[in-house]
C-alpha atoms as a PDB file:
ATOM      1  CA  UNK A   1     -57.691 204.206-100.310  1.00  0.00           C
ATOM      2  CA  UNK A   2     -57.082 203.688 -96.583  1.00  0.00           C
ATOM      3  CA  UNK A   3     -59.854 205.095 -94.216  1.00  0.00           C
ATOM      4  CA  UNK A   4     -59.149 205.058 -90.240  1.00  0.00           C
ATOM      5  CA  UNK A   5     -61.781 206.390 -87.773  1.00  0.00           C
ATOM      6  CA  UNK A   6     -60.397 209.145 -85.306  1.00  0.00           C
ATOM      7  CA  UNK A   7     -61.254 209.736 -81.452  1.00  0.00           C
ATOM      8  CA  UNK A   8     -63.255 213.008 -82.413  1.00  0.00           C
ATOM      9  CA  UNK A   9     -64.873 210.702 -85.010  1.00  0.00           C
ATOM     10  CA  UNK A  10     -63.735 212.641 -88.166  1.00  0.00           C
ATOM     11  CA  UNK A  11     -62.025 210.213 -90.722  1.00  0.00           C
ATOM     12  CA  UNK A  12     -58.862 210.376 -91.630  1.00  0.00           C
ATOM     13  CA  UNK A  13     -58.086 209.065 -95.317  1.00  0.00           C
ATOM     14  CA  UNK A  14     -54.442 208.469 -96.448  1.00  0.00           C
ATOM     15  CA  UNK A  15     -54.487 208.235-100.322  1.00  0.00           C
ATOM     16  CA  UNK A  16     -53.709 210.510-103.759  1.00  0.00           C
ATOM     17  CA  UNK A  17     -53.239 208.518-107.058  1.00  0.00           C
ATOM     18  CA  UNK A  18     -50.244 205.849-106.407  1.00  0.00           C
ATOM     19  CA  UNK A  19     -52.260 205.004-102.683  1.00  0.00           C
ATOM     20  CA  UNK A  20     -55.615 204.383-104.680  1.00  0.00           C
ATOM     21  CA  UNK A  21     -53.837 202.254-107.138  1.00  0.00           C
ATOM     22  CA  UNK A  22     -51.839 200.006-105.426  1.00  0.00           C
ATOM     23  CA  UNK A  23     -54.375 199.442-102.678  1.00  0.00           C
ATOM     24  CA  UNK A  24     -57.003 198.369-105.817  1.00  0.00           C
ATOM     25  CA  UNK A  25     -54.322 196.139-106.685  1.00  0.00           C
ATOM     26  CA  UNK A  26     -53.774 194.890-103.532  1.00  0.00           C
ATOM     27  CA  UNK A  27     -57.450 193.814-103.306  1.00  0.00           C
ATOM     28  CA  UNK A  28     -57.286 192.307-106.634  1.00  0.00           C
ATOM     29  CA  UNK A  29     -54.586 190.032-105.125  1.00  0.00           C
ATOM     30  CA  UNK A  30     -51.921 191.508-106.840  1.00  0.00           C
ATOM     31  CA  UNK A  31     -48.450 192.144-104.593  1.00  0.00           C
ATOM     32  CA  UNK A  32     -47.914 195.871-104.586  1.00  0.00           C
ATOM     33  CA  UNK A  33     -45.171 197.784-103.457  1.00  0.00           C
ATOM     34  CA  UNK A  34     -45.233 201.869-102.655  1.00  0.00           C
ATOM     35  CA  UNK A  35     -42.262 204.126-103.023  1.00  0.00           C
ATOM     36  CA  UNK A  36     -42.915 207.454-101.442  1.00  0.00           C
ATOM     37  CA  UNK A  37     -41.197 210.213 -99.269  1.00  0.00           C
ATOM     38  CA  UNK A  38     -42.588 209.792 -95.766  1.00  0.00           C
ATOM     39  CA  UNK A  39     -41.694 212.196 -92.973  1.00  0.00           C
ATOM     40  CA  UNK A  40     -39.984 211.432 -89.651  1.00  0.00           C
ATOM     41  CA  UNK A  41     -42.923 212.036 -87.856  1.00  0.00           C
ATOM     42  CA  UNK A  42     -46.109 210.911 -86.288  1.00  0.00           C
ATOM     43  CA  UNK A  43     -48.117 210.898 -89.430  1.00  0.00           C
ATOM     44  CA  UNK A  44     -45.425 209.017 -91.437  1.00  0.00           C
ATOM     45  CA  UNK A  45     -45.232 206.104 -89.209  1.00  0.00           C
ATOM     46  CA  UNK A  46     -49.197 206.146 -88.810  1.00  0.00           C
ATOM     47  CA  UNK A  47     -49.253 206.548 -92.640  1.00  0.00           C
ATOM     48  CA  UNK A  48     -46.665 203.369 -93.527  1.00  0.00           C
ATOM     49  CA  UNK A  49     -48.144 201.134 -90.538  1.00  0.00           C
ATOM     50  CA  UNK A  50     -51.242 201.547 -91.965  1.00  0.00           C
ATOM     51  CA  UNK A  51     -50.964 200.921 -95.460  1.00  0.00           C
ATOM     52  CA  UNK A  52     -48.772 198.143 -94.069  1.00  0.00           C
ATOM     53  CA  UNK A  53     -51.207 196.535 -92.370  1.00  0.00           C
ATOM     54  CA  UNK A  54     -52.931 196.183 -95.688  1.00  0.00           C
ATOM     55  CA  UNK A  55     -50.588 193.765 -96.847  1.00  0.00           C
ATOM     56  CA  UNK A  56     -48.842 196.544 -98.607  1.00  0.00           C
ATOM     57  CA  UNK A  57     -45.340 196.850 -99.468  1.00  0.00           C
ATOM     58  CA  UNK A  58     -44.112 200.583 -98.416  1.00  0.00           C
ATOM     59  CA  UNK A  59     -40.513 201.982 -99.369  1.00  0.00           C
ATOM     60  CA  UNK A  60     -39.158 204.653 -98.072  1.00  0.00           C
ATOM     61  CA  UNK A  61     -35.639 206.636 -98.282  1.00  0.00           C
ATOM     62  CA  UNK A  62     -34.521 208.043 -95.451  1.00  0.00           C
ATOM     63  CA  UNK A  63     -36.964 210.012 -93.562  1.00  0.00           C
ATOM     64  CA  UNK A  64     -36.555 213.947 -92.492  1.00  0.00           C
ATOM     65  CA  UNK A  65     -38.557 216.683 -91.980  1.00  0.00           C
ATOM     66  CA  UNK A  66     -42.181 216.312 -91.426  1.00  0.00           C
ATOM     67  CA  UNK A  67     -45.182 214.576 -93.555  1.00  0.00           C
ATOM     68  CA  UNK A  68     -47.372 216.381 -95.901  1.00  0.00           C
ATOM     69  CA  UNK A  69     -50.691 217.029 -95.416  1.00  0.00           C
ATOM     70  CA  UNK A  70     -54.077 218.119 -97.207  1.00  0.00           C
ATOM     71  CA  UNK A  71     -57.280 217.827 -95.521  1.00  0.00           C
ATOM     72  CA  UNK A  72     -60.695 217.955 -96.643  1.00  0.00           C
ATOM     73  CA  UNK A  73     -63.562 219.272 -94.247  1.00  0.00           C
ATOM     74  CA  UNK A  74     -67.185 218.853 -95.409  1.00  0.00           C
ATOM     75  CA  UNK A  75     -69.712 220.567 -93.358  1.00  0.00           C
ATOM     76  CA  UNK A  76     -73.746 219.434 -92.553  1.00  0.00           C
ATOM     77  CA  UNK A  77     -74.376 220.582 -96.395  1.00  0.00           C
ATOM     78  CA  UNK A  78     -72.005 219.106 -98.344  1.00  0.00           C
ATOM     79  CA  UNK A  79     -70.056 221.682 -98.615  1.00  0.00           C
ATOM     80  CA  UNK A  80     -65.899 221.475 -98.691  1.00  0.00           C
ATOM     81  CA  UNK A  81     -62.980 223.270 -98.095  1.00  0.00           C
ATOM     82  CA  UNK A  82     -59.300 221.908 -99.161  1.00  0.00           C
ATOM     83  CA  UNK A  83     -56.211 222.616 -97.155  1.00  0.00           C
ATOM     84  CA  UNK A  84     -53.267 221.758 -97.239  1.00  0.00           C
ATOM     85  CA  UNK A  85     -51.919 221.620 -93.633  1.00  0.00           C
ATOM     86  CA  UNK A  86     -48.779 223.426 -92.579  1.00  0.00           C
ATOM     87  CA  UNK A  87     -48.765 224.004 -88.719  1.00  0.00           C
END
């Protein structure tokens, strides 16, 4: 799980079940490599630099169209709400 602070300080997390394993692995000292669909966008280059920067392998086919994504909000209570972001 990769966690980067953003200017409004909200957090931005980039993970889901292959991120979360291969970046355990990673800090196990295993090499790791991730294969996933990336968009040709903003958030896909912001995505695989980061996860690079980890020391992590990331594959991609060609990229098109625009990344997935889901947010999370939690407010003062706890409380969340799930998203999945398609503006």
């Amino acid at each position: 799980m990769t966690c980067t602070p953003e200017p409004d300080a909200a957090l931005r997390w980039y993970r889901g079940s292959p991120v979360v394993i291969a970046t355990e692995l990673r800090r196990r000292g295993a090499r790791t490599a991730l294969l996933t669909q990336l968009g040709d966008d903003d958030a896909g280059e912001r995505i695989a630099t980061t996860l690079r920067a980890t020391g992590m392998s990331v594959r991609t086919p060609p990229r098109s169209g625009r990344t997935a994504r889901r947010s999370v909000y939690m407010d003062a209570d706890g409380l969340t709400t799930d998203r999945l972001d398609d503006d």
